[in-house]
N, C-alpha and C. Protein backbone atom coordinates (compact mmCIF):
# COMPACT_ATOMS: atom_id res chain seq x y z
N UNK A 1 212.67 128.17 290.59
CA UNK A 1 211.54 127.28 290.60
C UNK A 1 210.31 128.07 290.16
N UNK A 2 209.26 127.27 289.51
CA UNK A 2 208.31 128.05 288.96
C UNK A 2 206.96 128.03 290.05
N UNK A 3 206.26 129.00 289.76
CA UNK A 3 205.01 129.09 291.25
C UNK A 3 204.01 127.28 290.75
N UNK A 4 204.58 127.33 290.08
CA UNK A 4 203.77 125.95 289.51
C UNK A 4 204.05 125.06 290.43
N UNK A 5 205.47 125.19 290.11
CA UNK A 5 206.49 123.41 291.28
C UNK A 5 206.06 123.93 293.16
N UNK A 6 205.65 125.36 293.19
CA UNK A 6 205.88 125.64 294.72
C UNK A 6 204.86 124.02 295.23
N UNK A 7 203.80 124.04 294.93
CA UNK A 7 202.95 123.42 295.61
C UNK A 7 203.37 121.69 295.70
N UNK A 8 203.82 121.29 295.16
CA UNK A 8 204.72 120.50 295.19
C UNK A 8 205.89 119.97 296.19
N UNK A 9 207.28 121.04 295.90
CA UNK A 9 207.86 121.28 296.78
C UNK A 9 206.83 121.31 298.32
N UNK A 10 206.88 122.19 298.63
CA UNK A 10 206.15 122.22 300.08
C UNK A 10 205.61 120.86 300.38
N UNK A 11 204.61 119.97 299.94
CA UNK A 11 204.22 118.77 300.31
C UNK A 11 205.66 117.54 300.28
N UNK A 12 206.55 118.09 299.56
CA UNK A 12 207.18 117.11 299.77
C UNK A 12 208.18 117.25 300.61
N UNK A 13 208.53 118.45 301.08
CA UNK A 13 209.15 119.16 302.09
C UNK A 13 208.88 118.85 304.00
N UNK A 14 206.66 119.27 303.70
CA UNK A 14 206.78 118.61 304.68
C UNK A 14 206.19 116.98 304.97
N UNK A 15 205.95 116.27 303.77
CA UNK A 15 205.82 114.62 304.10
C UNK A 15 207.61 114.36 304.65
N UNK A 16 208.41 114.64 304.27
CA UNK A 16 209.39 114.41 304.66
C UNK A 16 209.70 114.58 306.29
N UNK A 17 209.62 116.21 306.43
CA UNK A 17 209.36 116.31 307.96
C UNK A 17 208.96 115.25 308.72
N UNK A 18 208.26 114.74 308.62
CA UNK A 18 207.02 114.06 309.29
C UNK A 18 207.97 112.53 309.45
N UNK A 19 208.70 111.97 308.90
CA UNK A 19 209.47 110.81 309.15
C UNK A 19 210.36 111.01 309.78
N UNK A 20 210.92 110.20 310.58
CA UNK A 20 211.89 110.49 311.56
C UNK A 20 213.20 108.93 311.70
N UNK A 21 214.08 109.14 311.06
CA UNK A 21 215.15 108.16 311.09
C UNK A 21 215.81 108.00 312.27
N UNK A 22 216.14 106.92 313.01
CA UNK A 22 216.99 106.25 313.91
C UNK A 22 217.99 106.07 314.06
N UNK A 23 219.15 106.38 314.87
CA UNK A 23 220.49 105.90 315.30
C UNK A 23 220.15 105.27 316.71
N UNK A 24 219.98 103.78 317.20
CA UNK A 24 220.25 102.95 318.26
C UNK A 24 222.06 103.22 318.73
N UNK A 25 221.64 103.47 320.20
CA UNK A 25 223.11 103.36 320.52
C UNK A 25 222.46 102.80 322.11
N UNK A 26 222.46 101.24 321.67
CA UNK A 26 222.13 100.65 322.51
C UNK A 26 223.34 100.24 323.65
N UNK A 27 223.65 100.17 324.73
CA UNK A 27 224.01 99.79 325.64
C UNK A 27 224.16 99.00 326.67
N UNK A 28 222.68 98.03 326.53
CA UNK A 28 222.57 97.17 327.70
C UNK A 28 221.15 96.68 327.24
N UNK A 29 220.30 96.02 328.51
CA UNK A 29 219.28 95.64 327.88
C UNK A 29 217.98 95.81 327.42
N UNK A 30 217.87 97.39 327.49
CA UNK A 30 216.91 98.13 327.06
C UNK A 30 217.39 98.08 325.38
N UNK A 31 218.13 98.23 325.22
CA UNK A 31 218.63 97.95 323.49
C UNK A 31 217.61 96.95 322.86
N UNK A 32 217.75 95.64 323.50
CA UNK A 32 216.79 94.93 323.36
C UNK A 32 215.23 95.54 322.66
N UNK A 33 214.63 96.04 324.14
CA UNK A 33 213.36 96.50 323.38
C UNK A 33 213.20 97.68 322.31
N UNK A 34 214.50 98.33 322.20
CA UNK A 34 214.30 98.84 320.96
C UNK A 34 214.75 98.42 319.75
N UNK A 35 215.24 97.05 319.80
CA UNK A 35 215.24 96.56 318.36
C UNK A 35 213.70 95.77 318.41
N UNK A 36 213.13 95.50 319.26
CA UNK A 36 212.36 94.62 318.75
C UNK A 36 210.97 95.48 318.28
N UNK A 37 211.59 96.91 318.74
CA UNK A 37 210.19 97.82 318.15
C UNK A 37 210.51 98.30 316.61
N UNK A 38 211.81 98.79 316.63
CA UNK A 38 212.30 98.77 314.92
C UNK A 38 211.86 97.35 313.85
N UNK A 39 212.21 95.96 314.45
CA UNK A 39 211.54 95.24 313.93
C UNK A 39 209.99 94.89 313.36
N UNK A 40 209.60 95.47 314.01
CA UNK A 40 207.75 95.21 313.61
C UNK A 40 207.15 96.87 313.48
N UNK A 41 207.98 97.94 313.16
CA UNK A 41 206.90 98.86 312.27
C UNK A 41 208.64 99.66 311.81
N UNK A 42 209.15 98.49 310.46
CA UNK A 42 210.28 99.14 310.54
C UNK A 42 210.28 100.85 309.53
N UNK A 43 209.07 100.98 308.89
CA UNK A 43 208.47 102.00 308.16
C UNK A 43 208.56 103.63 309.10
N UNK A 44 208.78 103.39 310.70
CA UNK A 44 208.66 104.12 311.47
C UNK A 44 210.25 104.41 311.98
N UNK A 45 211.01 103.40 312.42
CA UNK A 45 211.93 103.50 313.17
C UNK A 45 213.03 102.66 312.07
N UNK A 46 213.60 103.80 311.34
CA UNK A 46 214.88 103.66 310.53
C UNK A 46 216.18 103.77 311.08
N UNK A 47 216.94 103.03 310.38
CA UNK A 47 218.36 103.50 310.82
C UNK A 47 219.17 103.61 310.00
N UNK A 48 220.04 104.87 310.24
CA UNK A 48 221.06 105.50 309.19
C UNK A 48 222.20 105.45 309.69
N UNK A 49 223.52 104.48 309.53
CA UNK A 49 225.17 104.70 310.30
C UNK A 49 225.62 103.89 309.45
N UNK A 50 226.79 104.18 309.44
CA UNK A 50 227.83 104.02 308.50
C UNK A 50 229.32 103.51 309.43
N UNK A 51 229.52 102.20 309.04
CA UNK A 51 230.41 102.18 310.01
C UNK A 51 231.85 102.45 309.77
N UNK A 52 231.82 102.87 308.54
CA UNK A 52 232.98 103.23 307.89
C UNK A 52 233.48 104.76 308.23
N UNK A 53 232.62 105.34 309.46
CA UNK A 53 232.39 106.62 310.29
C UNK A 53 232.73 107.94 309.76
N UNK A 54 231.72 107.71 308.40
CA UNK A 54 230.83 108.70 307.55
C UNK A 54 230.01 109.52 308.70
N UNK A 55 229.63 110.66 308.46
CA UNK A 55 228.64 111.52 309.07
C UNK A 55 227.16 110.64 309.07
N UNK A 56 226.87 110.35 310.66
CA UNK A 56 225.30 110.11 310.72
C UNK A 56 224.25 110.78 310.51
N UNK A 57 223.30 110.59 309.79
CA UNK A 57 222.69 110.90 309.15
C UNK A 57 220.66 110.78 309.44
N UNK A 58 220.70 110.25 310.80
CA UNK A 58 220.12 110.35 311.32
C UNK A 58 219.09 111.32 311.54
N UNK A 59 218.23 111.19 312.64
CA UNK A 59 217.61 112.60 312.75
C UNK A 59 217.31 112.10 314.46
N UNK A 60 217.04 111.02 314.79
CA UNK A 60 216.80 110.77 316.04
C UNK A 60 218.38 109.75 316.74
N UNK A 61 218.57 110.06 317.93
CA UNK A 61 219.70 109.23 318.71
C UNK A 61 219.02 108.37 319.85
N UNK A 62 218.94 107.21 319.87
CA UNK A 62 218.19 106.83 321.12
C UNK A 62 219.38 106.41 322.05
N UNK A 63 219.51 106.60 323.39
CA UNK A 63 220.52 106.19 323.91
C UNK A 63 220.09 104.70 324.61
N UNK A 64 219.97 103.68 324.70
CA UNK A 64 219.31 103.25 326.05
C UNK A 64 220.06 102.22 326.05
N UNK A 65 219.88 101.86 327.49
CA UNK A 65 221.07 101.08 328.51
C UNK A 65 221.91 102.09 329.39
N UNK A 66 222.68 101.66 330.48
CA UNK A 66 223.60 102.23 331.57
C UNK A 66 224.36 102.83 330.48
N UNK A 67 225.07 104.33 331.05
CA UNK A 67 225.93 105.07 330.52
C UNK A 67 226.80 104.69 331.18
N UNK A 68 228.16 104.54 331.29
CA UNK A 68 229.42 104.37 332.48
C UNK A 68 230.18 105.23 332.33
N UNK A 69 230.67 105.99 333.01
CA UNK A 69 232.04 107.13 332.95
C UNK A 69 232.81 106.34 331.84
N UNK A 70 233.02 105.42 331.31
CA UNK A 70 234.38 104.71 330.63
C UNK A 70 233.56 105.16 328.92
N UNK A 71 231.93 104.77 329.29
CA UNK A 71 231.80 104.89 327.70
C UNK A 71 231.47 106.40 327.63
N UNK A 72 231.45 107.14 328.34
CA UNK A 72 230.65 108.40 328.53
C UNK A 72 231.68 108.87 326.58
N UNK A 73 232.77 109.10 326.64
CA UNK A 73 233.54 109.95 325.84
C UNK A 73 232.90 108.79 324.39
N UNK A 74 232.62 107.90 324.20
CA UNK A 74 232.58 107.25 323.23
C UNK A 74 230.55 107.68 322.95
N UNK A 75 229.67 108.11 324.16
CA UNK A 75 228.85 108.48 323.52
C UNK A 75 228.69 109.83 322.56
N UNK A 76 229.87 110.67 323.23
CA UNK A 76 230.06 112.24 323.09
C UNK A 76 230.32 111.99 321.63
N UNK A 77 231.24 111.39 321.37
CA UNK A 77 231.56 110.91 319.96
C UNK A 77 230.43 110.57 318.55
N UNK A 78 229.95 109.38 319.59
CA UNK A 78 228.46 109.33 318.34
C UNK A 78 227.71 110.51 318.03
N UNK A 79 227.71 111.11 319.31
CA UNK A 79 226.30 112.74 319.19
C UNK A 79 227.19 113.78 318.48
N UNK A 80 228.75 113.68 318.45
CA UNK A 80 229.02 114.20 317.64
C UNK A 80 229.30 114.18 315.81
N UNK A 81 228.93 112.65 315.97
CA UNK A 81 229.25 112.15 314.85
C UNK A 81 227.84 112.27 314.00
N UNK A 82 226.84 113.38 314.22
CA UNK A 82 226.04 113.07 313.47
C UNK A 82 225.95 114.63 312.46
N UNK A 83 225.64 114.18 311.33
CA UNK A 83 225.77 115.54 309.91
C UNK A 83 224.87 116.90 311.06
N UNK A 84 223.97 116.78 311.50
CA UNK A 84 223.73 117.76 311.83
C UNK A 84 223.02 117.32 313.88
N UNK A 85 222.83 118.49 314.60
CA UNK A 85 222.29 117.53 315.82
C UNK A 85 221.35 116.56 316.28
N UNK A 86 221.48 115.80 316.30
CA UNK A 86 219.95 114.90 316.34
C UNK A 86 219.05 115.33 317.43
N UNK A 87 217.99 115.07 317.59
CA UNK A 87 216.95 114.80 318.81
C UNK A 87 217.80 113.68 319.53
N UNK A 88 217.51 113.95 320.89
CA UNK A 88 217.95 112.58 322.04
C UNK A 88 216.87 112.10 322.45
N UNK A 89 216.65 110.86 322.82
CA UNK A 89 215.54 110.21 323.71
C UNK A 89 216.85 108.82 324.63
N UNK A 90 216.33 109.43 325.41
CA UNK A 90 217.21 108.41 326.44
C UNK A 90 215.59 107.68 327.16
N UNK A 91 216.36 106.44 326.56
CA UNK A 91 214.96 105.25 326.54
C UNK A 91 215.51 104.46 327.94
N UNK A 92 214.30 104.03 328.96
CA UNK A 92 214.83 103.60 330.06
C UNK A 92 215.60 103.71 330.94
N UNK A 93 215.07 103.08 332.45
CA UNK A 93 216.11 104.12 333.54
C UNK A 93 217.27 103.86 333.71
N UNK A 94 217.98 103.62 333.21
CA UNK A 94 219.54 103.29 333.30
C UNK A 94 219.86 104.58 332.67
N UNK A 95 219.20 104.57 331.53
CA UNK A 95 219.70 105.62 330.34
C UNK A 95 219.65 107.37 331.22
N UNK A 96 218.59 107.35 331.41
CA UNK A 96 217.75 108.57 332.20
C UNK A 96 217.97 108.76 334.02
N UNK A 97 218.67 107.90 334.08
CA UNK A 97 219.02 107.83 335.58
C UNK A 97 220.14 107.22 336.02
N UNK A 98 221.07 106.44 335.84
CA UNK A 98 221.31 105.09 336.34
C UNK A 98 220.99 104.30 336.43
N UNK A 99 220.04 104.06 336.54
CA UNK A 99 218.87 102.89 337.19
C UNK A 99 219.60 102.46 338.26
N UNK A 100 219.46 100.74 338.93
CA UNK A 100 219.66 100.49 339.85
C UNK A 100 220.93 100.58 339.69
N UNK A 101 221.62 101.33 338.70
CA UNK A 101 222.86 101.29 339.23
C UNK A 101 223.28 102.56 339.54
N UNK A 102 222.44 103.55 339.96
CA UNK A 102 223.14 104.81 340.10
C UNK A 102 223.97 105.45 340.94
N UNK A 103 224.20 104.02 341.66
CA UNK A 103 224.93 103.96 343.03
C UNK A 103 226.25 104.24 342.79
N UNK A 104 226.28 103.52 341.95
CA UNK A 104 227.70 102.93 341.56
C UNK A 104 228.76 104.35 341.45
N UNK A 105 230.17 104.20 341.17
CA UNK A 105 231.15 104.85 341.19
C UNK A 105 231.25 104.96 339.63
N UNK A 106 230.76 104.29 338.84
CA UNK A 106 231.31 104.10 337.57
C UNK A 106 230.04 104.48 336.44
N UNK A 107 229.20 104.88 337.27
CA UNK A 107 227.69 105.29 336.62
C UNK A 107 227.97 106.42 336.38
N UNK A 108 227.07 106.77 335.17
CA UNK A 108 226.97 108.41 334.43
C UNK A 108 225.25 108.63 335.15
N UNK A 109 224.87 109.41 335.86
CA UNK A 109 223.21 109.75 336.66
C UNK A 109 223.02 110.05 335.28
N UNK A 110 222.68 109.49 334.02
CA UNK A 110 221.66 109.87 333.36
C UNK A 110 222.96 110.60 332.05
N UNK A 111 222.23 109.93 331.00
CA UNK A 111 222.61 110.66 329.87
C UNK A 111 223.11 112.07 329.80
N UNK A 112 221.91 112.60 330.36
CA UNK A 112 221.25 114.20 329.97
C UNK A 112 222.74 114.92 331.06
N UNK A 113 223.51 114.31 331.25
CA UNK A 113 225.01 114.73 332.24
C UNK A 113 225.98 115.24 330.84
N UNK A 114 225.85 114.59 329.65
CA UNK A 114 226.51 114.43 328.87
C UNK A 114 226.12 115.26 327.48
N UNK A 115 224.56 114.68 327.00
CA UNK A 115 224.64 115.61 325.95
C UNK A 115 222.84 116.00 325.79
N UNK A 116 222.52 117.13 325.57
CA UNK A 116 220.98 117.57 325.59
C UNK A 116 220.15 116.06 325.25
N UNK A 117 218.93 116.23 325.74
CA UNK A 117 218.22 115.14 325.50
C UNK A 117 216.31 115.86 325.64
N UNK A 118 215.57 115.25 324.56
CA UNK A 118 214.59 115.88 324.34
C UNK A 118 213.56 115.07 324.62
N UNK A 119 213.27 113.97 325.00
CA UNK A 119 212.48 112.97 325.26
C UNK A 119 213.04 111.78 326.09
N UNK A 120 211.94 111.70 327.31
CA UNK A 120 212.73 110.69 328.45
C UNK A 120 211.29 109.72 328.15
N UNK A 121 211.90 108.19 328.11
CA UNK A 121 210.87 107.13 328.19
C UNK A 121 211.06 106.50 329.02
N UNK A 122 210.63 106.10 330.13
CA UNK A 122 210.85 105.75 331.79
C UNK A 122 210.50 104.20 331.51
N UNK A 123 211.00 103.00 332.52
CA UNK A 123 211.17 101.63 332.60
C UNK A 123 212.55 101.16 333.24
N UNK A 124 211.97 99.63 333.24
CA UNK A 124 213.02 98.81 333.41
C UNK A 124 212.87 97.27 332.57
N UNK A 125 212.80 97.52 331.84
CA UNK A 125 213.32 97.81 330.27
C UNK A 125 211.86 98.64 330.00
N UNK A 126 211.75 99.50 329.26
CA UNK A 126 209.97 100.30 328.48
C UNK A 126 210.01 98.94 327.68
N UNK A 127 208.55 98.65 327.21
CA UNK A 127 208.18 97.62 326.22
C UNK A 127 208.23 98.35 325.32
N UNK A 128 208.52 97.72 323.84
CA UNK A 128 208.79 97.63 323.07
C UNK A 128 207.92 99.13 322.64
N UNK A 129 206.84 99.33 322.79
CA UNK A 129 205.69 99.83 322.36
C UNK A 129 205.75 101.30 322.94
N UNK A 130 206.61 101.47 323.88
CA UNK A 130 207.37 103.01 324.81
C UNK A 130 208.35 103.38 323.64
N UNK A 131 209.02 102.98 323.09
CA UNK A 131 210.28 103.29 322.34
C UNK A 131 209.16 104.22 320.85
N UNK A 132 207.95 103.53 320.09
CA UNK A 132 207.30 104.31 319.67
C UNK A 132 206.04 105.56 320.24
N UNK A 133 205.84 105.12 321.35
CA UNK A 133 205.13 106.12 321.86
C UNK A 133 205.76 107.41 322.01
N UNK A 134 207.26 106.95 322.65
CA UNK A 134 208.01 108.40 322.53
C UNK A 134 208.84 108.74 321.13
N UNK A 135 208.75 107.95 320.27
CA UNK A 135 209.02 108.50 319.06
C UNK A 135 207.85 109.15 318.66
N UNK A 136 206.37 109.00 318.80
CA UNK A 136 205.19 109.62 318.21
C UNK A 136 205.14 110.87 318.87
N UNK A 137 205.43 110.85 319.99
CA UNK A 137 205.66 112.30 320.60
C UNK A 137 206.79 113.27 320.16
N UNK A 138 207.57 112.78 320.31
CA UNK A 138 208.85 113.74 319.76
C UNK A 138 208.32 114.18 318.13
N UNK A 139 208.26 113.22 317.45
CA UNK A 139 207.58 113.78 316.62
C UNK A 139 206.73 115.27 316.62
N UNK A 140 205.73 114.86 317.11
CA UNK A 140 204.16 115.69 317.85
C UNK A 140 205.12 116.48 318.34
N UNK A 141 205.82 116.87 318.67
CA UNK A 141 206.93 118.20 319.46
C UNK A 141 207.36 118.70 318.53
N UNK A 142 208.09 118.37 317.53
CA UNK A 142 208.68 118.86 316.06
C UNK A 142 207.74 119.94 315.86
N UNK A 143 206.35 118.75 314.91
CA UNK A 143 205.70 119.35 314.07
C UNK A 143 204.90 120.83 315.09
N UNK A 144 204.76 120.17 315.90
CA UNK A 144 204.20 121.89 317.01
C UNK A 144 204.95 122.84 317.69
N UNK A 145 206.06 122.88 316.95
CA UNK A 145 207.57 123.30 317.13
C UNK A 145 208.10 123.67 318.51
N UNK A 146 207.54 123.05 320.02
CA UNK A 146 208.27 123.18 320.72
C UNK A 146 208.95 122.01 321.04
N UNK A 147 209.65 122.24 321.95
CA UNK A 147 211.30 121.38 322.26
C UNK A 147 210.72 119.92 323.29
């Protein structure tokens, strides 16, 4: 490359950075409010899967809804199924806790049992408007490169 293209490269290197693509692996009814936040700023919250179970391609995994011991191995699967590791945000307390179901025998206490997770968005369901707040943060964590 010539010192000409560097300046170039680099801006487009990091405008790229700066976007952040979606894998929903919705579960229950926090799923809900994160489609309806992908819906109205869909410029923000993309989604990349292939159901023909191609490598995801993603960059973010949102988990939200109850985890259950039964699906636990089928989430391990998606987080493994992605080209390289994604960021986690386990959206809402089911996701991040159990929620009211953490009682239960058949509850996973929280994602973060299963596979790293880098952003917790707390509710019962978060509005719509939590699902980007903690995408603007995770973000804001990237670009200031801690975790």
């Amino acid at each position: 490359m010539t010192a000409t293209g560097e300046p170039i490269r680099f801006t487009l290197d990091w405008g790229s950075g700066l976007s952040l693509s979606v894998f929903n692996l919705g579960l229950a009814c926090c799923a809900i409010e994160v489609v309806a936040a992908s819906m109205r700023r869909s410029e923000l919250v993309q989604g990349d899967h292939s159901p023909d179970g191609a490598r995801v391609a993603a960059d973010v995994l949102v988990v939200s809804g109850t985890v259950t011991d039964k699906l636990a191995p089928s989430v391990l699967a998606v987080y493994d199924g992605f080209a390289r590791p994604p960021y986690v945000m386990s959206f809402g307390a089911c996701s991040n806790s159990g929620g009211p179901y953490w009682d239960s025998y058949s509850v996973t206490k929280g994602v973060d049992q299963l596979i790293p997770v880098d952003i917790y968005v707390p509710g019962c369901p978060p509005r719509p408007e939590a699902v980007l707040h903690g995408l603007l943060e995770l973000k804001q964590r990237i670009v200031q490169g801690r975790p």
